[in-house]
PDB file of N, CA and C in Angstrom:
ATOM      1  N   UNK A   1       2.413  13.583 -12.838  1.00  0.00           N
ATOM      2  CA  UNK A   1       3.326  12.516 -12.472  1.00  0.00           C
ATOM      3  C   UNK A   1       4.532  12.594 -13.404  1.00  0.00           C
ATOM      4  N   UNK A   2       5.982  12.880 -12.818  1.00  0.00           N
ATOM      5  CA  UNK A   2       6.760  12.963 -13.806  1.00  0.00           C
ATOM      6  C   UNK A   2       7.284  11.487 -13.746  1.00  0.00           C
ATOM      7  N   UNK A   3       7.888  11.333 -14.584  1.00  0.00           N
ATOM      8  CA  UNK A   3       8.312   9.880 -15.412  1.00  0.00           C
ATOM      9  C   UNK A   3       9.927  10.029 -16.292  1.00  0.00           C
ATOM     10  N   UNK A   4      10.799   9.065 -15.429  1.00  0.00           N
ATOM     11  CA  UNK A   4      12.194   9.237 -16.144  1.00  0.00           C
ATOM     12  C   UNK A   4      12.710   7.456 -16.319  1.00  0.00           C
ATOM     13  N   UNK A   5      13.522   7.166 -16.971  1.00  0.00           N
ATOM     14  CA  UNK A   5      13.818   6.070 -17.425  1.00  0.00           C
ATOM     15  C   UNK A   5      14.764   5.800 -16.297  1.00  0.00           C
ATOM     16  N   UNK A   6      15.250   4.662 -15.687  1.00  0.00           N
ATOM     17  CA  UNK A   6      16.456   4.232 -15.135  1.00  0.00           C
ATOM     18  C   UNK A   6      17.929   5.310 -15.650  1.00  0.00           C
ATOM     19  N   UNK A   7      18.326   5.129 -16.921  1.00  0.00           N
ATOM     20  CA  UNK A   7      19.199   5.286 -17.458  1.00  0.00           C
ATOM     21  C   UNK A   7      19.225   6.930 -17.176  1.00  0.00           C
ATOM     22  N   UNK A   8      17.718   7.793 -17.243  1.00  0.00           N
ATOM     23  CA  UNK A   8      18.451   9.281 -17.341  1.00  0.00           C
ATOM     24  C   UNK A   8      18.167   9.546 -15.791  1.00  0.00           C
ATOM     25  N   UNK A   9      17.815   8.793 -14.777  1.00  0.00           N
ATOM     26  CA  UNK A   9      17.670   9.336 -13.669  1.00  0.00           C
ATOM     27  C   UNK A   9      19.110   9.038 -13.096  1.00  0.00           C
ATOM     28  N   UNK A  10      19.576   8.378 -14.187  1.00  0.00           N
ATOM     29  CA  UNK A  10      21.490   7.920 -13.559  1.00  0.00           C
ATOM     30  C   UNK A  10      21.799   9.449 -14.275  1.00  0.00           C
ATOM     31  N   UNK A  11      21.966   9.828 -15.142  1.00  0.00           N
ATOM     32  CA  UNK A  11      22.346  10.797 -15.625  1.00  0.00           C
ATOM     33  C   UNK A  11      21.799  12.481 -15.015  1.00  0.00           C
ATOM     34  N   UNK A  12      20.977  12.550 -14.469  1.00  0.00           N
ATOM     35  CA  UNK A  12      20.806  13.204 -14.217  1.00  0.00           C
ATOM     36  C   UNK A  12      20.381  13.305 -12.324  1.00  0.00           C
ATOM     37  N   UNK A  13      20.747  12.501 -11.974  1.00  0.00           N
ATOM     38  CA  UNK A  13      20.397  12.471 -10.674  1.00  0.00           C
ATOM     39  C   UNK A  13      20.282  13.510  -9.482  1.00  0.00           C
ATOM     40  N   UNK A  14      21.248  14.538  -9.319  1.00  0.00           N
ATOM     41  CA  UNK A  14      20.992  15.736  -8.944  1.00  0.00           C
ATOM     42  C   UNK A  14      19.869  16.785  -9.321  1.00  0.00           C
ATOM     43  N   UNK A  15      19.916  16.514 -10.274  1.00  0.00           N
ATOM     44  CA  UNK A  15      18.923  17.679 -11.155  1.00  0.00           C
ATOM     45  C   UNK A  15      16.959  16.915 -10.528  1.00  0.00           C
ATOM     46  N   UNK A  16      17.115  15.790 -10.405  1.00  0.00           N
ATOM     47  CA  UNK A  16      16.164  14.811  -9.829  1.00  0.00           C
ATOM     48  C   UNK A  16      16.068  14.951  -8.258  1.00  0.00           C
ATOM     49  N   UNK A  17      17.177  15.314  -7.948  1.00  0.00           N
ATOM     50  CA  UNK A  17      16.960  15.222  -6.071  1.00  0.00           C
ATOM     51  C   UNK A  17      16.796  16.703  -5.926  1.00  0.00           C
ATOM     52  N   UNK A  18      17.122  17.913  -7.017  1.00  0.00           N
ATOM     53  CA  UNK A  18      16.482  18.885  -6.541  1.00  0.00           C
ATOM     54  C   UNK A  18      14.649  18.834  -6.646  1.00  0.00           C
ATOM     55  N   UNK A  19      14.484  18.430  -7.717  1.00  0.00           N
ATOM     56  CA  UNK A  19      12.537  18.112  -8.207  1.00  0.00           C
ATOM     57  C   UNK A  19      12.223  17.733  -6.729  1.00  0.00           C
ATOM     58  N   UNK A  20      12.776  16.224  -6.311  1.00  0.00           N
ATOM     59  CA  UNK A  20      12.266  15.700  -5.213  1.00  0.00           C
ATOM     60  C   UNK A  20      12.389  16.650  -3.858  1.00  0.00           C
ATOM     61  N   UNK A  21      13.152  17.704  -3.730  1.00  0.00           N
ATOM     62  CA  UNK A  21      12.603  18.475  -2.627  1.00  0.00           C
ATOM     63  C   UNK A  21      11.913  19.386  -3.121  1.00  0.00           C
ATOM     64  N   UNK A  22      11.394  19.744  -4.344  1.00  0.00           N
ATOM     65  CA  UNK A  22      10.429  20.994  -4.612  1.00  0.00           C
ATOM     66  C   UNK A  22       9.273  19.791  -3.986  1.00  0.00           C
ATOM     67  N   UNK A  23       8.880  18.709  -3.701  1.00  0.00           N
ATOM     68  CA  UNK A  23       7.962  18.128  -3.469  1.00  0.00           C
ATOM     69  C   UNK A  23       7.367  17.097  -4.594  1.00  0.00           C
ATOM     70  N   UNK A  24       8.394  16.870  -5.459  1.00  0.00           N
ATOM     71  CA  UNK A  24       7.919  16.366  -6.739  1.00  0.00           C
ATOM     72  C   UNK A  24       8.100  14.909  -5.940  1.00  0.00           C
ATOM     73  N   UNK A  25       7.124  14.010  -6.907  1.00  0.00           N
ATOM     74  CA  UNK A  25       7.364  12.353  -7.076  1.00  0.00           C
ATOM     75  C   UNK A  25       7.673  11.749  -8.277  1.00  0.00           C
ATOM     76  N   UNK A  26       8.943  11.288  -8.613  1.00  0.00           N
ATOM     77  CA  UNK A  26       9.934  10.539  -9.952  1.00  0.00           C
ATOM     78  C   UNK A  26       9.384   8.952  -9.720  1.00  0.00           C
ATOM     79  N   UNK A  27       8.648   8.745 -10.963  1.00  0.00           N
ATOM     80  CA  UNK A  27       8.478   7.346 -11.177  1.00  0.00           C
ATOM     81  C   UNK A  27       9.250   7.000 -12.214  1.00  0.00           C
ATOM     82  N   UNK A  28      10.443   6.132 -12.101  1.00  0.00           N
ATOM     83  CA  UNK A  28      11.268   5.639 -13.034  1.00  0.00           C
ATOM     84  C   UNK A  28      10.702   4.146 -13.359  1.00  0.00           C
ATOM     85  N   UNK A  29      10.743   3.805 -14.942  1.00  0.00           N
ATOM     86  CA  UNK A  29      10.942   3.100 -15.435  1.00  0.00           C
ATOM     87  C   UNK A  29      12.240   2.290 -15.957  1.00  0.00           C
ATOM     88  N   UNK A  30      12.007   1.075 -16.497  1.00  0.00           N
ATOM     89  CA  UNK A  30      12.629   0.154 -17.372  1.00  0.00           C
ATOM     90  C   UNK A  30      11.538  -0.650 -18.586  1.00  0.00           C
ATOM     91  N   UNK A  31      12.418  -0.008 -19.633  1.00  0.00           N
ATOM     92  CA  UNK A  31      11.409  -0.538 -21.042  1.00  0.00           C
ATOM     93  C   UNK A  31      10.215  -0.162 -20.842  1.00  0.00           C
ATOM     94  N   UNK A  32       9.842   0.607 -20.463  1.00  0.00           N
ATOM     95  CA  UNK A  32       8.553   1.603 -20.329  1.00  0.00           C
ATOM     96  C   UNK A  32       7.468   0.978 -19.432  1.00  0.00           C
ATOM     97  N   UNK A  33       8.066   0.000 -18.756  1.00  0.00           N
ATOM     98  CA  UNK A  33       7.194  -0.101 -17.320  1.00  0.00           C
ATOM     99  C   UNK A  33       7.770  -0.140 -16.447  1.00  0.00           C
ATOM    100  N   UNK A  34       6.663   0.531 -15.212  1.00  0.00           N
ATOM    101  CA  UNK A  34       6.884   0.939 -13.924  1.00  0.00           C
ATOM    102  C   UNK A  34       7.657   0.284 -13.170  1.00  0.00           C
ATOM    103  N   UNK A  35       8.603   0.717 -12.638  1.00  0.00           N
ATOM    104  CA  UNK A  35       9.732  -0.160 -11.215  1.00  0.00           C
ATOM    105  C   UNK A  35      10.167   0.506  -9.994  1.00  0.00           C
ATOM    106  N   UNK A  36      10.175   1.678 -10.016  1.00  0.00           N
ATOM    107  CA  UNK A  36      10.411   2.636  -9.058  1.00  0.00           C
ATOM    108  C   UNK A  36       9.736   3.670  -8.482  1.00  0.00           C
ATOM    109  N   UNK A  37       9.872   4.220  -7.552  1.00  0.00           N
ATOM    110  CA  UNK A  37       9.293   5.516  -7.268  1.00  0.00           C
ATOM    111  C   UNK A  37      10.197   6.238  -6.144  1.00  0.00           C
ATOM    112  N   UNK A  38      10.780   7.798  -6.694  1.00  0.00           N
ATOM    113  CA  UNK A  38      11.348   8.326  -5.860  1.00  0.00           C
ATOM    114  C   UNK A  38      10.848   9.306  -5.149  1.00  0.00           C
ATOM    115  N   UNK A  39      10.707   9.372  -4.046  1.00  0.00           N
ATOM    116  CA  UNK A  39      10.251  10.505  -3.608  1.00  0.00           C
ATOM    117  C   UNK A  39      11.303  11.051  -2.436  1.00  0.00           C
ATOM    118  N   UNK A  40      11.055  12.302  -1.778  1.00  0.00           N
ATOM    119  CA  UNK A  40      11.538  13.181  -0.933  1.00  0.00           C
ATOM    120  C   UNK A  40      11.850  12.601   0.838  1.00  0.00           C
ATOM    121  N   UNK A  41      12.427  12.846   1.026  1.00  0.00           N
ATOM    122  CA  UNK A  41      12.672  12.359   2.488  1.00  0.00           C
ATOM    123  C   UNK A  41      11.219  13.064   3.592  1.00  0.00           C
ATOM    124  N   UNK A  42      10.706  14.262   3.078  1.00  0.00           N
ATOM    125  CA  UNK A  42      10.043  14.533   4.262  1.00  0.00           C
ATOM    126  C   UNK A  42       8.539  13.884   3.691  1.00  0.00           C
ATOM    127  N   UNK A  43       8.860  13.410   1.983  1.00  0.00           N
ATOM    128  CA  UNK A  43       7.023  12.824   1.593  1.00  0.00           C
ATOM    129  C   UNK A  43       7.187  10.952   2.839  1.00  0.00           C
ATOM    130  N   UNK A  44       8.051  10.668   2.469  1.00  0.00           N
ATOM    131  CA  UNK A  44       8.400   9.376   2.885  1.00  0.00           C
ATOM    132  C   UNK A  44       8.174   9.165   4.612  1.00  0.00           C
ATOM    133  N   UNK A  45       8.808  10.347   4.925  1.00  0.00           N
ATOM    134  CA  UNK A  45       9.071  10.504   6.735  1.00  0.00           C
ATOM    135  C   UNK A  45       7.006  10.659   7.031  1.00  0.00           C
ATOM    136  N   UNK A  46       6.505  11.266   5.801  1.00  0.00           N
ATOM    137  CA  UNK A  46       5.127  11.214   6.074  1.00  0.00           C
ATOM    138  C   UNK A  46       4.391  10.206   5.987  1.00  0.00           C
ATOM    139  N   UNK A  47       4.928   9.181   4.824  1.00  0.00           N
ATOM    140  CA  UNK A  47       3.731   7.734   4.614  1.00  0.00           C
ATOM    141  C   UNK A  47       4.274   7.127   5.556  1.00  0.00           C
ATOM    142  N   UNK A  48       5.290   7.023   6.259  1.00  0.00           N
ATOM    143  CA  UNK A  48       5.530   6.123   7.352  1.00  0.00           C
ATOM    144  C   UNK A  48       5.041   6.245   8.693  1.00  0.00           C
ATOM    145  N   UNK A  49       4.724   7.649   9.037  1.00  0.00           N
ATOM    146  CA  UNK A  49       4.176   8.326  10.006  1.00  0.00           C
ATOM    147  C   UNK A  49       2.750   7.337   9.852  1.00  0.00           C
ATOM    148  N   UNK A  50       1.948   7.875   8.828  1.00  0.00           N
ATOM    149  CA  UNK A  50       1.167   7.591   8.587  1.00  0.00           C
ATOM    150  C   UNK A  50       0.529   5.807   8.268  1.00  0.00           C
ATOM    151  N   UNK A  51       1.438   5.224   8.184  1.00  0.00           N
ATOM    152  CA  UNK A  51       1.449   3.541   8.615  1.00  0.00           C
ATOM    153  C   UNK A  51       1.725   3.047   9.884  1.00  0.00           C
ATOM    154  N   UNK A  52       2.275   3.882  10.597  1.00  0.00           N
ATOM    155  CA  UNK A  52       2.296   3.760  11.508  1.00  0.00           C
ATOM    156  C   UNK A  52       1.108   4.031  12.935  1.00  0.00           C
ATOM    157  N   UNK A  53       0.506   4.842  12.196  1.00  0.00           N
ATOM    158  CA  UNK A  53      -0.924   5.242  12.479  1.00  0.00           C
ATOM    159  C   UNK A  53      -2.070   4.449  12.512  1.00  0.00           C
ATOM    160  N   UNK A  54      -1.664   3.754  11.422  1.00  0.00           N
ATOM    161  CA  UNK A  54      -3.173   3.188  10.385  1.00  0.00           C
ATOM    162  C   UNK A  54      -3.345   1.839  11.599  1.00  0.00           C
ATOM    163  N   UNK A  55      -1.966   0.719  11.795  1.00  0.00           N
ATOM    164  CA  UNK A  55      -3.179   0.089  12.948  1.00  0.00           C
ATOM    165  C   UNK A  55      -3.481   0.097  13.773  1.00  0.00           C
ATOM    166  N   UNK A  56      -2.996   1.323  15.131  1.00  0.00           N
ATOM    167  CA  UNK A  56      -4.134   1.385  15.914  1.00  0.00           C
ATOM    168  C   UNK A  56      -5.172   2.404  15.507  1.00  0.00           C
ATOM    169  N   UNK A  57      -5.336   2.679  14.871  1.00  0.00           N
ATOM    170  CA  UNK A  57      -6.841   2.680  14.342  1.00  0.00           C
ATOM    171  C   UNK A  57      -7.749   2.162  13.908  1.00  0.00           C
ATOM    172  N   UNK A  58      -7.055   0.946  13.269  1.00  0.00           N
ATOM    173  CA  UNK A  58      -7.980  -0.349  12.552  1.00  0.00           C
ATOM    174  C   UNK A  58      -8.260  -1.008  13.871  1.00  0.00           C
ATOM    175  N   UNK A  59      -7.591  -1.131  15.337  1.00  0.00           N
ATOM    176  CA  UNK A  59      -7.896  -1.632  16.400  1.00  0.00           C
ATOM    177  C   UNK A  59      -8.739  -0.986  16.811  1.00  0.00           C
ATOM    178  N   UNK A  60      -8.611   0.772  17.080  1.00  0.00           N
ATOM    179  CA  UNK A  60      -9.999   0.552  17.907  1.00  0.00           C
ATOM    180  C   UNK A  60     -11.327   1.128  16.750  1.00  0.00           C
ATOM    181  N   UNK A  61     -11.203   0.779  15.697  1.00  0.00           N
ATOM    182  CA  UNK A  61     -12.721   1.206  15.190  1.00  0.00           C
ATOM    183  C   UNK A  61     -12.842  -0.585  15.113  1.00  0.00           C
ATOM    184  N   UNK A  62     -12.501  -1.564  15.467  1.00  0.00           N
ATOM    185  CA  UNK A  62     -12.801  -2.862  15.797  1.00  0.00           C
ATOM    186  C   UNK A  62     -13.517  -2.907  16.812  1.00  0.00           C
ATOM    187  N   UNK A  63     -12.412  -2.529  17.652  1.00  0.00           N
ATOM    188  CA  UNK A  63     -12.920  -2.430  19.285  1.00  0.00           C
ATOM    189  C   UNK A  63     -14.528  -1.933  19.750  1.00  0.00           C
ATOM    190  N   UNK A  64     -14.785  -0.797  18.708  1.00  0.00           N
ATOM    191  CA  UNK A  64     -15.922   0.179  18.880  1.00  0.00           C
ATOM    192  C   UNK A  64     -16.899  -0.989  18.074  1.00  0.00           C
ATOM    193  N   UNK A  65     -16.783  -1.770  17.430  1.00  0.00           N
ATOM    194  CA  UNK A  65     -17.602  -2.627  16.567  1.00  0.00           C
ATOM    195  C   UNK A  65     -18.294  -3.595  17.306  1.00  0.00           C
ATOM    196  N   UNK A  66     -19.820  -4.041  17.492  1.00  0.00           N
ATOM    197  CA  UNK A  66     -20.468  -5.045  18.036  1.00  0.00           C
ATOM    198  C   UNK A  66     -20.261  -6.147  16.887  1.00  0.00           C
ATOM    199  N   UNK A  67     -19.161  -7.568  17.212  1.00  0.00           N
ATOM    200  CA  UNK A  67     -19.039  -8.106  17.118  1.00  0.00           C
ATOM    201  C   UNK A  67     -19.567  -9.688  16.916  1.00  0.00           C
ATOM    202  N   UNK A  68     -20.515  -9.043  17.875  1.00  0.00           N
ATOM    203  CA  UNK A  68     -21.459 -10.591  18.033  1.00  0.00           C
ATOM    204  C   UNK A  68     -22.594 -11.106  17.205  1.00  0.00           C
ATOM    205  N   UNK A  69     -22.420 -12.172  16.383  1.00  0.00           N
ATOM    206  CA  UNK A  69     -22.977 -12.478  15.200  1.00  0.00           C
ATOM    207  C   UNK A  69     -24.264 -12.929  15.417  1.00  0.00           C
ATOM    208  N   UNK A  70     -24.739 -13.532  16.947  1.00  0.00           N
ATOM    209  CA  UNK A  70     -25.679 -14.407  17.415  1.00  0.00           C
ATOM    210  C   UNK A  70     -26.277 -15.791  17.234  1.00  0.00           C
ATOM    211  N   UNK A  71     -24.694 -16.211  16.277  1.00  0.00           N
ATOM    212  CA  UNK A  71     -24.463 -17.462  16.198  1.00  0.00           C
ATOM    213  C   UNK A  71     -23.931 -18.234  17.553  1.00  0.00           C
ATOM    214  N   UNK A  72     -23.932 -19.448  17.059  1.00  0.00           N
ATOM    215  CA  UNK A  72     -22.989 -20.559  17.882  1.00  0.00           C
ATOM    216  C   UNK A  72     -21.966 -20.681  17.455  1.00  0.00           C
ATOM    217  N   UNK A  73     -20.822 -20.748  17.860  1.00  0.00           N
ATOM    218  CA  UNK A  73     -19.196 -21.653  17.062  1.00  0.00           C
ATOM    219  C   UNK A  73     -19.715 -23.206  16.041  1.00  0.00           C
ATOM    220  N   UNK A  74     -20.540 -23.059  16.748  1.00  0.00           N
ATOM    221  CA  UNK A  74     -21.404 -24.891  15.993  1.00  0.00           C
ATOM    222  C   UNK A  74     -22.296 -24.457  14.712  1.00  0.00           C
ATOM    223  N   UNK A  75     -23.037 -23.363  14.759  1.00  0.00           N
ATOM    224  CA  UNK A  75     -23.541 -23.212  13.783  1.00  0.00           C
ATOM    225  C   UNK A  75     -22.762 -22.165  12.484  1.00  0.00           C
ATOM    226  N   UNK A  76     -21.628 -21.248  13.175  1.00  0.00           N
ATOM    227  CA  UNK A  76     -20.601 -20.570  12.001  1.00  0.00           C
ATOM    228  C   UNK A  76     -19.758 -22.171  11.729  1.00  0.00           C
ATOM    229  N   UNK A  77     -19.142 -23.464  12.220  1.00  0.00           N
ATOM    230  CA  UNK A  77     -18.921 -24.378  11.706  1.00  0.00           C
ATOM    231  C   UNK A  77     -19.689 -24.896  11.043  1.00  0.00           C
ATOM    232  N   UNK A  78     -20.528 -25.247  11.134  1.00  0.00           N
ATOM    233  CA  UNK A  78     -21.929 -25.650   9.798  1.00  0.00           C
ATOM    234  C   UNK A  78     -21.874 -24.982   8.567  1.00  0.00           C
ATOM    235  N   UNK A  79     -21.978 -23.505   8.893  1.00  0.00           N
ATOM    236  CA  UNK A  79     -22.498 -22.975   7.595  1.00  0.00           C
ATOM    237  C   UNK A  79     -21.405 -22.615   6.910  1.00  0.00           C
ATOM    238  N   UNK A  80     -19.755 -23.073   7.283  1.00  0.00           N
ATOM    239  CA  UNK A  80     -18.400 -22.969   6.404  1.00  0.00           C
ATOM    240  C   UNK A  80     -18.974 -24.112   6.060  1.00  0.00           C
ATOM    241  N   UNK A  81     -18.892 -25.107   6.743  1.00  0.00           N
ATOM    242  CA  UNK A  81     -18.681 -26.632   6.189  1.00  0.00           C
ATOM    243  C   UNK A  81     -19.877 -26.411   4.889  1.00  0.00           C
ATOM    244  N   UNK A  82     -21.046 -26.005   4.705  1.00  0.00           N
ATOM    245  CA  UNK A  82     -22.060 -26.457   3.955  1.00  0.00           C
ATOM    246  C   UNK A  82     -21.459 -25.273   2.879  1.00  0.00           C
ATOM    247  N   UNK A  83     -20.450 -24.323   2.680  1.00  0.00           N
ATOM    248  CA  UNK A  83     -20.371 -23.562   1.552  1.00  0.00           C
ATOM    249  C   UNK A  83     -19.652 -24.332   0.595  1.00  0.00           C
ATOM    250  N   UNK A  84     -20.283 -24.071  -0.703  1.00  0.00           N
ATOM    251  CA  UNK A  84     -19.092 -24.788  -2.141  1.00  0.00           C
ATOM    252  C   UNK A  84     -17.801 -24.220  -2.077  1.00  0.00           C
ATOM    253  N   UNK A  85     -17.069 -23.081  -1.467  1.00  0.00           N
ATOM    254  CA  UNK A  85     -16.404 -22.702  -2.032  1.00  0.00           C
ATOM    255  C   UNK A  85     -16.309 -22.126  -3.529  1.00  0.00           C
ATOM    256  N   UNK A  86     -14.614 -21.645  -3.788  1.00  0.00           N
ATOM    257  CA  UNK A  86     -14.499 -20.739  -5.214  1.00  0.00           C
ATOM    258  C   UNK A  86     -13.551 -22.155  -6.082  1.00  0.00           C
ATOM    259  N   UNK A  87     -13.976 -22.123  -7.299  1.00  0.00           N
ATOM    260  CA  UNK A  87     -13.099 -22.523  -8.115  1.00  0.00           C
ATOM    261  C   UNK A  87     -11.786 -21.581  -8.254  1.00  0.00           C
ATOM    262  N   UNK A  88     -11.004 -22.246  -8.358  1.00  0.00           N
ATOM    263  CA  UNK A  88      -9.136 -21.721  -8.205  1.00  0.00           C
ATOM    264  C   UNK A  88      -8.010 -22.190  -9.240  1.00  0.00           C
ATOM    265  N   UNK A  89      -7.513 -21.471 -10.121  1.00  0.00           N
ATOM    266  CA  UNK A  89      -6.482 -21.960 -10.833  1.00  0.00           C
ATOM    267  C   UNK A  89      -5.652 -21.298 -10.469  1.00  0.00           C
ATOM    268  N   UNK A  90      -4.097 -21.323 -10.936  1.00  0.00           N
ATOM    269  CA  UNK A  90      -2.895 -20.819 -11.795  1.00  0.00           C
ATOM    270  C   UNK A  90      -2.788 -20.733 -12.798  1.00  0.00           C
TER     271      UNK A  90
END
């Protein structure tokens, strides 16, 4: 994982968009934590492909799923109503 600061990926920015078509991925920082990530037009043209994918597939491995709990609507209302729930802060 290469790693460049804000400041030298300004400075060097060409020298960075050649990396990013050898296939490289530039995670730039500020004050030494993470804020960015650059990558290549054809890595990008791929995770989007690939989100674009992801929900009809989450539809039909649903679809393919037996669903039926062999409850009632009356008795999945019961057994929310009778749970404690989670304790919750901020």
């Amino acid at each position: 994982m290469k790693t460049n600061t804000i400041a030298e990926a300004k400075n060097n920015l060409s020298q960075l968009i050649y990396q990013l078509e050898a296939d490289e991925v530039i995670h730039l920082t500020r004050h030494g934590k993470p804020v960015a990530v650059m990558l290549s037009e054809a890595n990008y043209q791929k995770l989007t492909r690939q989100q674009a994918n992801l929900y009809p597939a989450i539809q039909q491995w649903r679809s393919q799923l037996d669903v039926d709990s062999g409850l009632t609507e009356t008795e999945l209302n019961a057994a929310r109503q009778a749970s404690q729930g989670r304790d919750f802060s901020w």
